[in-house]
Protein backbone atom coordinates (compact mmCIF):
# COMPACT_ATOMS: atom_id res chain seq x y z
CA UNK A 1 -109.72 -83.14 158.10
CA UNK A 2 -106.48 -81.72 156.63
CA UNK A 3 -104.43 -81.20 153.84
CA UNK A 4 -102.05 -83.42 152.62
CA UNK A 5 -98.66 -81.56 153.91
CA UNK A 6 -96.40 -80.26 151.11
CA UNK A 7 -99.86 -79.74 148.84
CA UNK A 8 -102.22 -76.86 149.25
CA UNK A 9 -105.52 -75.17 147.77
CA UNK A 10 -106.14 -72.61 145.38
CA UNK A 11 -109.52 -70.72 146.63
CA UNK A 12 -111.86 -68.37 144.53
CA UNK A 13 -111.27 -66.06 146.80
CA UNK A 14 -107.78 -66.26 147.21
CA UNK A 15 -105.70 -63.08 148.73
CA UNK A 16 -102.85 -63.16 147.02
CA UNK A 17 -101.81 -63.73 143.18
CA UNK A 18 -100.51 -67.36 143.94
CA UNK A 19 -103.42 -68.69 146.00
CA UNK A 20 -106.06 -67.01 143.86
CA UNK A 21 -107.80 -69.54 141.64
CA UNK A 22 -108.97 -66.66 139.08
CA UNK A 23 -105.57 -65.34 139.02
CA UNK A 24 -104.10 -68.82 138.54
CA UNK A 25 -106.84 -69.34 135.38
CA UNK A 26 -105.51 -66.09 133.86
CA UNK A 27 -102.14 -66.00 134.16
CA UNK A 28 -101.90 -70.38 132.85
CA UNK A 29 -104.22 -68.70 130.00
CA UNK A 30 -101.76 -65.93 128.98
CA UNK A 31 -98.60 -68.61 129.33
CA UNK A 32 -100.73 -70.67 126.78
CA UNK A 33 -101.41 -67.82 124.74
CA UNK A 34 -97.37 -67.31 124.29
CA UNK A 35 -96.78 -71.12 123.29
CA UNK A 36 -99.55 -70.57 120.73
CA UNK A 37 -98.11 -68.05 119.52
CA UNK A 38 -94.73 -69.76 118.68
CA UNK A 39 -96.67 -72.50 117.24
CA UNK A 40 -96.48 -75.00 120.01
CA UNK A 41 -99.10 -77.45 120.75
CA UNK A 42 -100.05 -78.92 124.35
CA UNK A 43 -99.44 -82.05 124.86
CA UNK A 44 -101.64 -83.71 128.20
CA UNK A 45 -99.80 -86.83 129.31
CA UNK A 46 -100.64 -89.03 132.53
CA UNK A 47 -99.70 -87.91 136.06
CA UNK A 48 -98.45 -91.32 136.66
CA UNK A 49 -95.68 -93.02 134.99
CA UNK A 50 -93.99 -96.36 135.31
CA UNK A 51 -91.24 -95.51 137.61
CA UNK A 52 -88.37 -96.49 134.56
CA UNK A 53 -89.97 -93.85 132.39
CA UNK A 54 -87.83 -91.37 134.86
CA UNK A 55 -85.09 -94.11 136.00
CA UNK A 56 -83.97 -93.98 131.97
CA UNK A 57 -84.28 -90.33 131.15
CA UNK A 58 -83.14 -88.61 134.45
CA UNK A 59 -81.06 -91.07 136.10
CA UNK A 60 -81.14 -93.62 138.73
CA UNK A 61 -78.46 -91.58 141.03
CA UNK A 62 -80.23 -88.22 140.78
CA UNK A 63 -82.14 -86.61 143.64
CA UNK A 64 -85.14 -86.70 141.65
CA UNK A 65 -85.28 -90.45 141.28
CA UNK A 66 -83.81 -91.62 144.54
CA UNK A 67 -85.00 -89.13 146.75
CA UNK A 68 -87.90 -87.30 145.50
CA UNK A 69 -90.41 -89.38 143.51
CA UNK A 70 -93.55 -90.80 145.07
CA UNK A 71 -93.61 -94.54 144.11
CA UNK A 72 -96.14 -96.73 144.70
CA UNK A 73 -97.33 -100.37 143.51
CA UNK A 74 -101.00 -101.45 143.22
CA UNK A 75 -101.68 -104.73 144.13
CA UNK A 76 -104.41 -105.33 141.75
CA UNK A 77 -101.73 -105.04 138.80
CA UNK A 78 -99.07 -106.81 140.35
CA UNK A 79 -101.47 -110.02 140.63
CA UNK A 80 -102.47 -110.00 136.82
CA UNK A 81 -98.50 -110.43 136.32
CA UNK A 82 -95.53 -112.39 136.48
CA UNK A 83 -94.46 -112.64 140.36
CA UNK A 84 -90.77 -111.88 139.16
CA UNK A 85 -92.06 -108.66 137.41
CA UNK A 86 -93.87 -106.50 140.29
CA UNK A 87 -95.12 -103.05 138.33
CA UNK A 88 -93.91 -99.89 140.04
CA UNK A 89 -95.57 -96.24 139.32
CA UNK A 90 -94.65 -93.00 140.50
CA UNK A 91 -96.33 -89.26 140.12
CA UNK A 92 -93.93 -87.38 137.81
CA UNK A 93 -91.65 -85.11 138.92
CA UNK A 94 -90.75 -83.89 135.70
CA UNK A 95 -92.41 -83.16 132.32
CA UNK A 96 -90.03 -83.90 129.61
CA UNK A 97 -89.15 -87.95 130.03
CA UNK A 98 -92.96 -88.52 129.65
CA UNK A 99 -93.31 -86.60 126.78
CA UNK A 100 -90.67 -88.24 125.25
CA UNK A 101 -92.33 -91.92 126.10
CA UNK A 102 -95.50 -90.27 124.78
CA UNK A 103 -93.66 -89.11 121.43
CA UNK A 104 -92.33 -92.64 120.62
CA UNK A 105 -95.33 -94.81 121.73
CA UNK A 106 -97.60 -92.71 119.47
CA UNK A 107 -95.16 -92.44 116.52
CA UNK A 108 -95.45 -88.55 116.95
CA UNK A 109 -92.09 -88.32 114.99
CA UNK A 110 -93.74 -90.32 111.94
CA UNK A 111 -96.41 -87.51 111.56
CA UNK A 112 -94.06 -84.50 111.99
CA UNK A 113 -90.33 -84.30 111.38
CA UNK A 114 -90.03 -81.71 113.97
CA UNK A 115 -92.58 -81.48 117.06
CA UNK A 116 -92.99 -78.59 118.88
CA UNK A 117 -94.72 -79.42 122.24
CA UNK A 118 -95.63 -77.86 125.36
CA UNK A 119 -96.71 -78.86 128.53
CA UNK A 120 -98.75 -77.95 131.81
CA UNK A 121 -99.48 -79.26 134.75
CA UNK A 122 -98.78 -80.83 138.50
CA UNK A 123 -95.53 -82.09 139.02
CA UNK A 124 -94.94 -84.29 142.13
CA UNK A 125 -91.49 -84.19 144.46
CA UNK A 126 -91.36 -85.39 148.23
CA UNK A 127 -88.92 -82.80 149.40
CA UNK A 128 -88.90 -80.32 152.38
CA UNK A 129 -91.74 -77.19 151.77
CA UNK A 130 -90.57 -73.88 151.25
CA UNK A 131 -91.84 -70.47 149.82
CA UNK A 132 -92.43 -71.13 146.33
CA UNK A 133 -92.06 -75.06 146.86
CA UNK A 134 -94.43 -77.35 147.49
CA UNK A 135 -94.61 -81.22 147.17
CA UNK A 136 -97.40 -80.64 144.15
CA UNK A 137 -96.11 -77.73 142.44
CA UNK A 138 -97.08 -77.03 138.29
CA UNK A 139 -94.95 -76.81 135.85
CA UNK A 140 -95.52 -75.54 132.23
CA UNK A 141 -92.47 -76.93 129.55
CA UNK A 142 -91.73 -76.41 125.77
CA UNK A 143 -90.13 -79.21 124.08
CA UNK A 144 -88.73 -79.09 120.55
CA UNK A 145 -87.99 -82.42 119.06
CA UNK A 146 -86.58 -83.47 115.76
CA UNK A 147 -84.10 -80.48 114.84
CA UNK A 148 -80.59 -79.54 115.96
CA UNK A 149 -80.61 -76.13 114.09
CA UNK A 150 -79.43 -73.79 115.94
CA UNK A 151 -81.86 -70.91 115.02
CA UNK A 152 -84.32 -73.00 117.44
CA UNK A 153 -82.09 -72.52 120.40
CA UNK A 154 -82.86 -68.75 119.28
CA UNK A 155 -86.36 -69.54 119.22
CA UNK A 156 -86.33 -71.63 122.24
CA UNK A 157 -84.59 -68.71 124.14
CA UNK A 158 -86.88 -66.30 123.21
CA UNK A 159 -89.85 -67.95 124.02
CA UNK A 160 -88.37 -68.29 127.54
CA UNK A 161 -88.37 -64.46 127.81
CA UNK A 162 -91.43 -63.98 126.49
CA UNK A 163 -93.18 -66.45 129.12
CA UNK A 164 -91.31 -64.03 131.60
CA UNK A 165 -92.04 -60.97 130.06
CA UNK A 166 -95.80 -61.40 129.75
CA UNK A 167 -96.08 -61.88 133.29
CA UNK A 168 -94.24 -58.60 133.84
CA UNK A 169 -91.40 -60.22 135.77
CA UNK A 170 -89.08 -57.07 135.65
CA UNK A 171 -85.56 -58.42 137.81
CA UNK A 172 -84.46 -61.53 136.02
CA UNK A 173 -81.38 -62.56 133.82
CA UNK A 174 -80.36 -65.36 131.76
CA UNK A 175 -77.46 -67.36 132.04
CA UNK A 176 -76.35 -69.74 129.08
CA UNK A 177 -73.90 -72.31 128.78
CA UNK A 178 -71.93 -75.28 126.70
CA UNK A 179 -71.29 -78.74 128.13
CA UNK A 180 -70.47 -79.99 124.84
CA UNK A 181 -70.50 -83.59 123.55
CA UNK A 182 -70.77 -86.72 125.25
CA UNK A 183 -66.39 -86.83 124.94
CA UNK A 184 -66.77 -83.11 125.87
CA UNK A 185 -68.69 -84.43 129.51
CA UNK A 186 -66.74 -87.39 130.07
CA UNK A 187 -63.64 -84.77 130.21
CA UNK A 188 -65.43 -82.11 132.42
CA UNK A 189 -66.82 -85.20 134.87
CA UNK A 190 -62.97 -86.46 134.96
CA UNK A 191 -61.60 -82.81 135.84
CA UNK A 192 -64.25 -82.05 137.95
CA UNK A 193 -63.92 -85.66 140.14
CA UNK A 194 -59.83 -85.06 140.21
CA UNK A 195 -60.93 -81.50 141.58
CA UNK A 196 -63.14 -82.65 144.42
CA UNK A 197 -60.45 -85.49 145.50
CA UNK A 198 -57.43 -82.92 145.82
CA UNK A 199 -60.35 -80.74 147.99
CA UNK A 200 -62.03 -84.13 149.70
CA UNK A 201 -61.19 -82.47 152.96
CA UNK A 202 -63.49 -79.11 152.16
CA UNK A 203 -66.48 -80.86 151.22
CA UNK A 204 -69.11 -82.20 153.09
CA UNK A 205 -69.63 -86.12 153.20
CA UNK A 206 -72.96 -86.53 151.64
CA UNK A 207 -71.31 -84.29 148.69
CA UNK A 208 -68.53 -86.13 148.23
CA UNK A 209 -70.49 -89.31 147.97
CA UNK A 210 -72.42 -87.32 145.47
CA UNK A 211 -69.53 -86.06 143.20
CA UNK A 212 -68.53 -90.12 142.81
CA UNK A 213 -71.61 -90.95 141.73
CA UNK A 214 -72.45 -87.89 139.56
CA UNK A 215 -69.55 -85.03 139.08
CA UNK A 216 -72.01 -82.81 137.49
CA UNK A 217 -74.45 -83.16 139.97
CA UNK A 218 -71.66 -82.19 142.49
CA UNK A 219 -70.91 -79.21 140.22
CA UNK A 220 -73.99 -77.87 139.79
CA UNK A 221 -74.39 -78.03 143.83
CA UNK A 222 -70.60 -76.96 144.48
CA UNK A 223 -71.34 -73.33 142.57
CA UNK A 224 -74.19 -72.52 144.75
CA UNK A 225 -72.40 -73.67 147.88
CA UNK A 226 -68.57 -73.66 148.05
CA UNK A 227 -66.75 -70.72 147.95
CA UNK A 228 -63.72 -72.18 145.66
CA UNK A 229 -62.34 -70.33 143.00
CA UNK A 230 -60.65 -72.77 140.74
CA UNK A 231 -63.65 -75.05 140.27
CA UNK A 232 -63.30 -76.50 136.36
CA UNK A 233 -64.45 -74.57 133.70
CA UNK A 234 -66.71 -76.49 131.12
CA UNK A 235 -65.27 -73.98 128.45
CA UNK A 236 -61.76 -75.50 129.04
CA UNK A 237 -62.82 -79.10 128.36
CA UNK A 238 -65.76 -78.95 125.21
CA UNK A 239 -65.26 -79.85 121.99
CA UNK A 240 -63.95 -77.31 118.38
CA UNK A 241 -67.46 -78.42 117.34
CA UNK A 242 -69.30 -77.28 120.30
CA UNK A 243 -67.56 -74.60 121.28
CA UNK A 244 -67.90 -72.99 117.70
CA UNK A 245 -71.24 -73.56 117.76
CA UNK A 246 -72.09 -72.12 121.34
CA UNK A 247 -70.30 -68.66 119.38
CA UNK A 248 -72.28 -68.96 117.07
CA UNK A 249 -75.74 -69.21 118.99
CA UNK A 250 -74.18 -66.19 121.31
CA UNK A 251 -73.50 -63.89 117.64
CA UNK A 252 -77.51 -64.52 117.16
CA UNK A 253 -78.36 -63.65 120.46
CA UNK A 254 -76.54 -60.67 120.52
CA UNK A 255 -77.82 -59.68 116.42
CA UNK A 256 -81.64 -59.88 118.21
CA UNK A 257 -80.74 -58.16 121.54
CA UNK A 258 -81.38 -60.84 123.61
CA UNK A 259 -79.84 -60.15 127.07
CA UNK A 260 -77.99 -62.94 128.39
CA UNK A 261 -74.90 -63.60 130.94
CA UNK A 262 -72.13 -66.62 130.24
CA UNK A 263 -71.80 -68.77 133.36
CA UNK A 264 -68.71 -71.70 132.16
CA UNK A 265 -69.75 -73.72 135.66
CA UNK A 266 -73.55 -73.60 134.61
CA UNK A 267 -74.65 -77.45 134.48
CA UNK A 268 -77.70 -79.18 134.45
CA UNK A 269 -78.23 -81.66 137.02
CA UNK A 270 -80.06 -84.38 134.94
CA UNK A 271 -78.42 -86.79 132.94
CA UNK A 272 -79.44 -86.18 129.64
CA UNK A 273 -78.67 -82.67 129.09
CA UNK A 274 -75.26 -81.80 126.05
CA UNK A 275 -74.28 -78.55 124.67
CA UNK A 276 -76.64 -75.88 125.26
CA UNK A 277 -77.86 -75.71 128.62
CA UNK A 278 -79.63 -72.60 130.43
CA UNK A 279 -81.57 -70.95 133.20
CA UNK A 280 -83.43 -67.70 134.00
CA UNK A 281 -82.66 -67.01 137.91
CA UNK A 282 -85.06 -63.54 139.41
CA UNK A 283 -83.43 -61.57 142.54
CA UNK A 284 -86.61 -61.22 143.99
CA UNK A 285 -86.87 -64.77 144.97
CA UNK A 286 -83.91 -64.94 147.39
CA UNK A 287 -81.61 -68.38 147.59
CA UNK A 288 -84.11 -70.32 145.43
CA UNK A 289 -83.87 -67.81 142.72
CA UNK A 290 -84.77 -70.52 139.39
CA UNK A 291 -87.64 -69.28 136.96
CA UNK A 292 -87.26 -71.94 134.78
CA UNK A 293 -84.15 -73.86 133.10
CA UNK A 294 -83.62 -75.75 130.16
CA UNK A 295 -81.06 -76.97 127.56
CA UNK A 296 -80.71 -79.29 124.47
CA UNK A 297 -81.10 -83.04 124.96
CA UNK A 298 -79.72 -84.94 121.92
CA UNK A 299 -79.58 -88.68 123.41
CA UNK A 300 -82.54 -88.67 125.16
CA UNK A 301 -84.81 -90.58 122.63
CA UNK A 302 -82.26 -93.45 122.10
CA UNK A 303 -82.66 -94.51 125.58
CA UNK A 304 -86.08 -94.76 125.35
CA UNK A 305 -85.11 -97.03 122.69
CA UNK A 306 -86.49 -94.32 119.86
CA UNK A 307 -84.18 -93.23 116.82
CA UNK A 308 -82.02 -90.52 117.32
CA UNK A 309 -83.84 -87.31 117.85
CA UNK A 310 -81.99 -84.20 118.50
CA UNK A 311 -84.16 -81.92 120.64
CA UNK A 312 -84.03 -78.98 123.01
CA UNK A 313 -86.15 -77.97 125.61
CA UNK A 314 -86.74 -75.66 129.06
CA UNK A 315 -89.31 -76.12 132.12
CA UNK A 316 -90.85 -73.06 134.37
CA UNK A 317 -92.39 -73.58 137.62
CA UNK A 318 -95.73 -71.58 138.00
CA UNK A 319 -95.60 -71.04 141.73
CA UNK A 320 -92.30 -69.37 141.03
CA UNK A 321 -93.33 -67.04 138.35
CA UNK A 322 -95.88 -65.99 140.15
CA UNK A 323 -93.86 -65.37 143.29
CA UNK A 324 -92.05 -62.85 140.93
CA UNK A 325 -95.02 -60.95 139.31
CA UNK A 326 -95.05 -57.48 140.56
CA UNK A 327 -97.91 -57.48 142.91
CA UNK A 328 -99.65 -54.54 140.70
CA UNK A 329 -100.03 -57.54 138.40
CA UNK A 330 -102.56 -59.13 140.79
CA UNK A 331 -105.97 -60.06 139.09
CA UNK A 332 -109.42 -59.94 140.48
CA UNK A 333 -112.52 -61.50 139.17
CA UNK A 334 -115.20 -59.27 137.87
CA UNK A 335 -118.68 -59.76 136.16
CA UNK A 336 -120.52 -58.03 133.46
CA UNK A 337 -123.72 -57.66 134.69
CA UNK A 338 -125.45 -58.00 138.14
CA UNK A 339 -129.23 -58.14 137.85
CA UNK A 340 -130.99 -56.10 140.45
CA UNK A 341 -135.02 -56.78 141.27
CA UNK A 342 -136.25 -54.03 142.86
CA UNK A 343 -139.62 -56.55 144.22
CA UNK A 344 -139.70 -60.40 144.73
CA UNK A 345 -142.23 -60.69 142.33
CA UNK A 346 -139.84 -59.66 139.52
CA UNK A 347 -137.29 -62.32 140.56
CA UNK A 348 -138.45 -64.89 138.10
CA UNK A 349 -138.58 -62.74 135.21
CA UNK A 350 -134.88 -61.35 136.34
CA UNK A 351 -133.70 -64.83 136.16
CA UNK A 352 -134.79 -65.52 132.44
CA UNK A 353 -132.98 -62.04 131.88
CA UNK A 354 -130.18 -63.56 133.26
CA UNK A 355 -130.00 -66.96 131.26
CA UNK A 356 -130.67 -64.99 128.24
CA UNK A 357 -127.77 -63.13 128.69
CA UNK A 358 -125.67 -65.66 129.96
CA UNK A 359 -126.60 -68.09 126.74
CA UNK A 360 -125.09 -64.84 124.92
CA UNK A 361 -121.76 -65.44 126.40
CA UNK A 362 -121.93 -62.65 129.06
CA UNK A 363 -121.10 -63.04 132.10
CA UNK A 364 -124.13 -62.10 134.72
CA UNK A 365 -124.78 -62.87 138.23
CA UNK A 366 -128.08 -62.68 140.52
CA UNK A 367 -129.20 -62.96 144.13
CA UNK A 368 -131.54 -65.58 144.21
CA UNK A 369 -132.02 -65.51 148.32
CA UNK A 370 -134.42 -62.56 148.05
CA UNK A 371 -132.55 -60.06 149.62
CA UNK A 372 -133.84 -56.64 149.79
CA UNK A 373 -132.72 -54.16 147.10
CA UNK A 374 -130.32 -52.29 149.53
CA UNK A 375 -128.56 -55.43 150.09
CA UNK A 376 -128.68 -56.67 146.33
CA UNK A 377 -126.57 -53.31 145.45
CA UNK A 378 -124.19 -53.87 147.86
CA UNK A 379 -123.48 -57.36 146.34
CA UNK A 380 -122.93 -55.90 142.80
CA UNK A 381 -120.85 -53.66 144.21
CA UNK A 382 -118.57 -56.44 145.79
CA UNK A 383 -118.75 -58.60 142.94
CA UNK A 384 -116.89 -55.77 141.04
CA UNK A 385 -119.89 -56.19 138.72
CA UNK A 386 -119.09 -53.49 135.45
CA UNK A 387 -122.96 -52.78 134.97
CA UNK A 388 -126.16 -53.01 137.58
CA UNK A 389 -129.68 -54.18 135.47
CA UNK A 390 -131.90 -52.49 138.06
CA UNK A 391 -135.57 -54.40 137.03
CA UNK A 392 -138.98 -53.17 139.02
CA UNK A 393 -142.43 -54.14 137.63
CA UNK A 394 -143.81 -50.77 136.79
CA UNK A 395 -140.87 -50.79 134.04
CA UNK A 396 -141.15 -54.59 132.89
CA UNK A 397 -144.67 -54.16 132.27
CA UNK A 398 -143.40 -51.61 129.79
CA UNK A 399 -140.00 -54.47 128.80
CA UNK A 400 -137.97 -51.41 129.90
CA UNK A 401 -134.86 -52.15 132.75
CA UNK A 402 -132.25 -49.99 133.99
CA UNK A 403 -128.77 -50.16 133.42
CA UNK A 404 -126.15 -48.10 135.21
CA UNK A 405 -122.61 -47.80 134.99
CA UNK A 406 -121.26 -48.84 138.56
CA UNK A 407 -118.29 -46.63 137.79
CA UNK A 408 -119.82 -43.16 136.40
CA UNK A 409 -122.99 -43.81 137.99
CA UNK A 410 -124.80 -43.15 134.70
CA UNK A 411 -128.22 -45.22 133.91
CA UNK A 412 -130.19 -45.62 130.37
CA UNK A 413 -133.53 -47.06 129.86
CA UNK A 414 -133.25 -50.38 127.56
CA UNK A 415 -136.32 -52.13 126.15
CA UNK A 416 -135.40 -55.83 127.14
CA UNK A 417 -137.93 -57.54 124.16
CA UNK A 418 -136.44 -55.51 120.95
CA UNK A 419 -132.71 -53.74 122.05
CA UNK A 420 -130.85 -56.72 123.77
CA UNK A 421 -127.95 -55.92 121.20
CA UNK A 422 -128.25 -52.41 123.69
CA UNK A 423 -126.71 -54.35 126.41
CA UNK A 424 -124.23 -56.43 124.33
CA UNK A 425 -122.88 -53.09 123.24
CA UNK A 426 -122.97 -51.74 126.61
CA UNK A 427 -119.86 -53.84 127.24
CA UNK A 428 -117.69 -52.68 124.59
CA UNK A 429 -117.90 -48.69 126.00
């Protein structure tokens, strides 16, 4: 039996930081910690979807939806229902168009003006494997819905870093961006369309049939790809409003030090991105160089039929943040105690030591396959166990076990039936 191509395991015993499932648990734990710390909540929504939950938000015409999703019909459903109304599903490629369904079918707006929501979790795309890429890959999102005050672009941008920054990631930059209003993108998809017909000749087929369909799309692939230097400008084509308020966010950016770089052909190849858009790129990941991206999405609510909802939002990929840690940053499991019986007859009075402890919250493992005590050490040692608890019966008829520092080497003598809080406090040295 194999794996599912494009998908892969995460192992206990994993040898690097992005196939290690204990590294995995910590570093998802610290990336929680951060949204906590802005006062974000999780939000857990379904890895399937009906397939027009991404059709309306992301668009029809996008890679995403007509190349990448994995759709699927069940039969079962499909006979409980009208024949001229066959239910399609798909695993979700994205995070933020099911959050949004989730926000209006459970009147999430109605209990809070403003939401502030994070996600994480598997994402799904069927596109070619690469390092860093896979066809499950994990995402983890913030999503800030019911405001378009600018001070949460500020917030929104620094919580961005600070995901990167916890994780150490040392070579990355931001690069921000204004797309405008909905006139302000109906310009720059008009200049940008003339632009590719007066260069049809220079671009590839496929990308020409893209740039009809979707302009932006095209631009956001024709800066990455084509070497032309008079590509449109978004800054020449946005609105007074917008572009006084994209000065605006850059004056607060700058009055907090927050390091950033202006790219005027940075676009967002979804549909339902306006004004602020944005991505964090790392030059130790080569071409695919994305950490995470984001921007505000005003419209997106009303065509999920909600009211209007400004909102603002960024996704990370997990894979790829890890990919960027500095390897020093690599985590290893450890235990508190390992529980050493010096003879088989002690091993059932070990093992009560050991639920004891663990029923305190401690982390303790045992051999249970009665290996001799030279072997027993060795384990500890492996495990990367902190403290041995060496136990032989001449001591436990007296309640006294050893316990030695598997770094200094030093042992005390702890009565087991009246000094437990010895051990506890062990720890904390």
């Amino acid at each position: 039996m194999k794996i599912v191509k494009g998908f892969r395991d995460i192992l206990p015993y994993g040898s690097t930081n992005s196939d290690s499932s204990y590294t995995w648990t910590s570093i998802t734990n610290q990336l929680r910690d951060v949204m906590s710390s802005y006062n974000f909540q999780e939000i857990i929504t379904p890895v399937a979807e009906y397939d027009s939950t991404f059709k309306t938000g992301i668009g029809e015409d996008t890679d995403i939806v007509s190349k990448e999703m994995y759709e699927f019909t069940l039969d079962k459903d499909n006979k409980e229902t009208s024949k001229n109304q066959i239910l399609k599903y798909c695993l979700r490629p994205e995070g933020t168009a099911p959050v949004v369904r989730s926000l209006i079918e459970n009147s999430l707006d109605k209990i809070r003006s403003v939401n502030k929501l994070y996600y994480l979790g598997p994402m799904f795309r069927y596109e070619r494997s690469q390092k860093g890429r896979y066809r499950m890959f994990h995402q983890i999102g913030a999503e800030l819905i019911g405001s378009n005050e600018i001070l949460y672009e500020v917030e929104i941008l620094s919580l961005a870093e600070k995901l990167i920054k916890t994780l150490e990631i040392k070579n990355f930059t931001f690069q921000i961006n204004s797309i405008g209003n909905k006139e302000s993108l109906d310009n720059i998809r008009s200049a940008i369309l003339a632009f590719g017909k007066k260069n049809k000749n220079s671009i590839d087929e496929k990308d020409y049939k893209i740039l009809e369909k979707n302009p932006l799309r095209f631009l956001d692939k024709a800066i990455h790809k084509y070497a032309f230097k008079d590509i449109p400008k978004t800054i020449d084509y946005i609105d007074k409003e917008s572009m006084n308020r994209f000065k605006l966010l850059t004056k607060l950016l700058d009055d907090i030090k927050f390091n950033y770089k202006i790219n005027n052909q940075l676009v967002r190849g979804i549909d339902y991105y306006n004004d602020l858009v944005f991505e964090a790129t790392s030059s130790d990941l080569g071409a695919q160089d994305a950490l995470l991206a984001g921007g505000r999405y005003d419209t997106l609510i009303q065509k999920f039929g909600g009211k209007s909802n400004e909102s603002i939002g960024f996704a990370a990929g997990i894979e790829r943040l890890i990919l960027a840690m500095n390897r020093k940053n690599k985590y290893e499991s450890s235990i508190d105690f390992f529980i050493i019986y010096k003879e088989e007859e002690t091993i059932e009075e070990s093992l009560k030591l050991a639920l004891k402890l663990r029923n305190l919250g401690i982390k303790v493992e045992i051999d249970l396959e009665r290996r001799s005590f030279t072997k027993q050490i060795k384990l500890a040692d492996k495990s990367r166990s902190k403290k041995t608890i060496i136990i032989s019966k001449n001591n436990l008829d007296k309640a006294l076990v050893v316990v030695k520092d598997m770094n200094s080497g030093e042992e005390d003598s702890v009565n087991i039936e009246n000094n437990l809080e010895f051990l506890i406090n062990q720890l904390k040295v």
